[in-house]
Protein backbone atom coordinates (compact mmCIF):
# COMPACT_ATOMS: atom_id res chain seq x y z
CA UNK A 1 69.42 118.28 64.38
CA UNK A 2 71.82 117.99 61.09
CA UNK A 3 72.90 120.40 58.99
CA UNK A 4 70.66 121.53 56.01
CA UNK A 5 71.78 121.81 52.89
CA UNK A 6 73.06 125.45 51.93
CA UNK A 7 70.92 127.39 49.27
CA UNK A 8 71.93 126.43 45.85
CA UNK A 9 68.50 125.99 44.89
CA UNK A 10 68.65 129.22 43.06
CA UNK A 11 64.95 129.52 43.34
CA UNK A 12 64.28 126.14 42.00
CA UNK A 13 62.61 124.16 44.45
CA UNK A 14 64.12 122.10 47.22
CA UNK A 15 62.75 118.46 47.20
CA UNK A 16 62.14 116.32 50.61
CA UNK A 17 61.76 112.84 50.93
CA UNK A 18 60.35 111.68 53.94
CA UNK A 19 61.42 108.25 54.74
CA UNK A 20 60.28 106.17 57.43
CA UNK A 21 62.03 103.05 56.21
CA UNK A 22 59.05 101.09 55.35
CA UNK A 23 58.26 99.88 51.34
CA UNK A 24 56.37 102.77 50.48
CA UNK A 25 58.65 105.33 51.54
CA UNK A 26 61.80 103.67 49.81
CA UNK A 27 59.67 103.03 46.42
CA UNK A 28 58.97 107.04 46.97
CA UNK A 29 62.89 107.55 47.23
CA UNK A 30 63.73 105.31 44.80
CA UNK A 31 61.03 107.23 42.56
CA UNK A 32 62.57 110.52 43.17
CA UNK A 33 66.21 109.49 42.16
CA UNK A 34 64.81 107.74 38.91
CA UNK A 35 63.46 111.55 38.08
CA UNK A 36 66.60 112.86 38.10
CA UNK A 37 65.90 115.43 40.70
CA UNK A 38 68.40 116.84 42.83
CA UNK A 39 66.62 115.61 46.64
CA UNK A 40 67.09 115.27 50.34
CA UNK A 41 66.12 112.65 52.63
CA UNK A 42 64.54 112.78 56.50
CA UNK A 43 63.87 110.46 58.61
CA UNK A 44 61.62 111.34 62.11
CA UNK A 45 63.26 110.34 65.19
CA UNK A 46 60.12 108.84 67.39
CA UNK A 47 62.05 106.58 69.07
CA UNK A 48 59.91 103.73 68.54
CA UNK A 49 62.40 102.70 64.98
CA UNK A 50 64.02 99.10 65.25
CA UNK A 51 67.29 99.15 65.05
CA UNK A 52 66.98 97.02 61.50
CA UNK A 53 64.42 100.08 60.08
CA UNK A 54 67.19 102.62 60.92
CA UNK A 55 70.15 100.90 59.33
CA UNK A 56 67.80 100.59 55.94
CA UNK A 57 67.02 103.93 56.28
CA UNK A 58 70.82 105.00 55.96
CA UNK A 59 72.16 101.91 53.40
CA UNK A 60 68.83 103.49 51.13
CA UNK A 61 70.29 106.74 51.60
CA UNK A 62 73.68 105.36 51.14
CA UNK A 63 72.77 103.49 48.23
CA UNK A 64 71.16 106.95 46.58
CA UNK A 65 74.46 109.07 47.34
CA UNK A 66 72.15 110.79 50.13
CA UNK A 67 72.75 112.07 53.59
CA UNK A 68 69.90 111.04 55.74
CA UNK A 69 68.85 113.98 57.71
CA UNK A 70 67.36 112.92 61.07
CA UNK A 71 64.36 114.58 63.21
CA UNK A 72 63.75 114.43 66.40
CA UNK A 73 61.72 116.30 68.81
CA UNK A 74 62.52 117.21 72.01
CA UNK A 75 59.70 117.86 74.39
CA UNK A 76 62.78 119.21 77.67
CA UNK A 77 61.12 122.23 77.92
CA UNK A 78 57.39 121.14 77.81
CA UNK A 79 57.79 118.17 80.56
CA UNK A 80 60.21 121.09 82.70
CA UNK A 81 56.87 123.51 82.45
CA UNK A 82 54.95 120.33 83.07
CA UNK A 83 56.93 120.03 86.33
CA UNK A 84 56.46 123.66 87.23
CA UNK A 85 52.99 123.37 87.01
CA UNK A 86 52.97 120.09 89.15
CA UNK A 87 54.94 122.17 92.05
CA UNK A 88 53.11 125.14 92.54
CA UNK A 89 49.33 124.55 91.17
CA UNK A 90 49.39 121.32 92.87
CA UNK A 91 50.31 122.05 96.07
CA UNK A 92 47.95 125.55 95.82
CA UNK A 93 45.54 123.01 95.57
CA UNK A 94 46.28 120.72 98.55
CA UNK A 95 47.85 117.65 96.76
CA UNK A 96 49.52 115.91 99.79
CA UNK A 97 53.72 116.49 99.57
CA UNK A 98 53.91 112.88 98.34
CA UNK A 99 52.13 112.40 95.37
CA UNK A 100 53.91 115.50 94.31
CA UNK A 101 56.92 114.27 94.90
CA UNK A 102 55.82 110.63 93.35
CA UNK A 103 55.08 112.97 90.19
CA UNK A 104 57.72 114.91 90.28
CA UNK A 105 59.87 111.76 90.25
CA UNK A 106 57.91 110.83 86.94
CA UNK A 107 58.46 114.01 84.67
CA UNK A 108 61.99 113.41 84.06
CA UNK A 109 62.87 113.91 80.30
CA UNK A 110 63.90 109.93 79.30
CA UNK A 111 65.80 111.28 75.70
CA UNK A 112 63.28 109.04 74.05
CA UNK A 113 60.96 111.25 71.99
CA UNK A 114 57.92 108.62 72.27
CA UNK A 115 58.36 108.42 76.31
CA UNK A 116 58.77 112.17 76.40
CA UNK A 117 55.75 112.76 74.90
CA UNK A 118 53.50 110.63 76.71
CA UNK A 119 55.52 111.98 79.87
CA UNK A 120 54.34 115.51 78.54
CA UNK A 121 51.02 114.68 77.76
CA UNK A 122 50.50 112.37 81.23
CA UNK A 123 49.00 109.27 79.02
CA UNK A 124 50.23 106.97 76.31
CA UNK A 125 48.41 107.46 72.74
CA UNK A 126 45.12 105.72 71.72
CA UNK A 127 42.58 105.00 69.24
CA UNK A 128 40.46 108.73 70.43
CA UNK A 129 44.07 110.34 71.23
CA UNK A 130 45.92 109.91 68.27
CA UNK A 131 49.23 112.37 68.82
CA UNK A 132 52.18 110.68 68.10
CA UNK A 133 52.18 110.92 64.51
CA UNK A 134 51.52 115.18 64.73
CA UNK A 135 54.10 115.53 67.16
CA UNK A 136 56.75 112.97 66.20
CA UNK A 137 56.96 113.36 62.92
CA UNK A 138 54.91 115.78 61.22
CA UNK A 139 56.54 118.42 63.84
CA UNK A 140 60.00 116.91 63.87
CA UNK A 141 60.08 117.46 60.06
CA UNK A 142 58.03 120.47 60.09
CA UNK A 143 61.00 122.08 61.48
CA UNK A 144 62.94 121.13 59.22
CA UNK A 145 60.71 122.34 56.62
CA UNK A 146 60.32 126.12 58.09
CA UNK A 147 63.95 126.34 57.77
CA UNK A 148 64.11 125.22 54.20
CA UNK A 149 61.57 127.29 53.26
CA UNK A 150 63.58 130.84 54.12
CA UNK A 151 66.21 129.83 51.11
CA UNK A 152 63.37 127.99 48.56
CA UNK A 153 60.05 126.76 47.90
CA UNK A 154 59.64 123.01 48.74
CA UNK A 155 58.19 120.20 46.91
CA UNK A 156 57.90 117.34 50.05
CA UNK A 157 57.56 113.69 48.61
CA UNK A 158 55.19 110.96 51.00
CA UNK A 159 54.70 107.51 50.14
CA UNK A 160 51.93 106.61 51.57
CA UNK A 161 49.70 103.49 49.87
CA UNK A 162 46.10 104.07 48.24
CA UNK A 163 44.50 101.96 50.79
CA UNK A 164 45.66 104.10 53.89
């Protein structure tokens, strides 16, 4: 996690712009700095970003006079209880020593905030279990927001088009 701005909001508002490096989210960005609005960027973290979306991300922020606050989740502690679960309920309930220990081998934190949370949640996202977008980014930046919010009220800028 980076470093948050310090409170010199003086009760004015502190504005967010989420960026995911995509066309709406820089014409939001771009949108913000032609209001003349003082403004942060943040980027989530899923770790599903090319490597060409991240390095936009930072020349837009670069190009603003921005710093481009990352977010990332880290779901450690959820796949560790995950794995505490697996080792006592499972073998309370007679699962043989070596599919525990085939699962066991599984629920290893990877870094990668997508892989840990399928690893977490035991299956990878689909059309009827849509989670990656809750827990990748509007948690990652959530986080960011609660802290925010102790110094200021926030105003948080999407771009997202009319058609989605």
């Amino acid at each position: 996690m980076t470093t948050l701005p310090n409170d010199r909001s003086h009760g004015r508002p502190i504005h967010l712009v989420n960026i995911s490096g995509g066309k709406d989210s820089t014409a939001t960005a771009l949108l913000a700095a032609e209001s003349g609005r003082d403004f942060m960027l943040v980027m989530a973290d899923t770790g599903n970003e090319h490597p060409a979306t991240v390095e936009h991300a930072h020349k837009l922020a670069d190009f603003l006079g921005r710093t481009l606050h990352i977010a990332k989740m880290d779901f450690a502690d959820k796949i560790a209880r995950k794995r505490e679960f697996i080792q006592t309920k499972w073998r309370d309930k007679g699962v043989s020593e070596t599919i525990i220990a085939a699962a066991l081998d599984v629920f290893q934190p990877t870094g990668n905030p997508f892989l840990d949370l399928c690893i977490w949640k035991g299956r990878f996202p689909s059309r009827k279990a849509q989670f990656c977008t809750e827990w990748l980014k509007a948690n990652a930046v959530g986080k960011i927001l609660d802290d925010l919010l102790l110094t200021a009220p926030v105003v948080q800028w999407l771009g997202v088009r009319r058609d989605e």
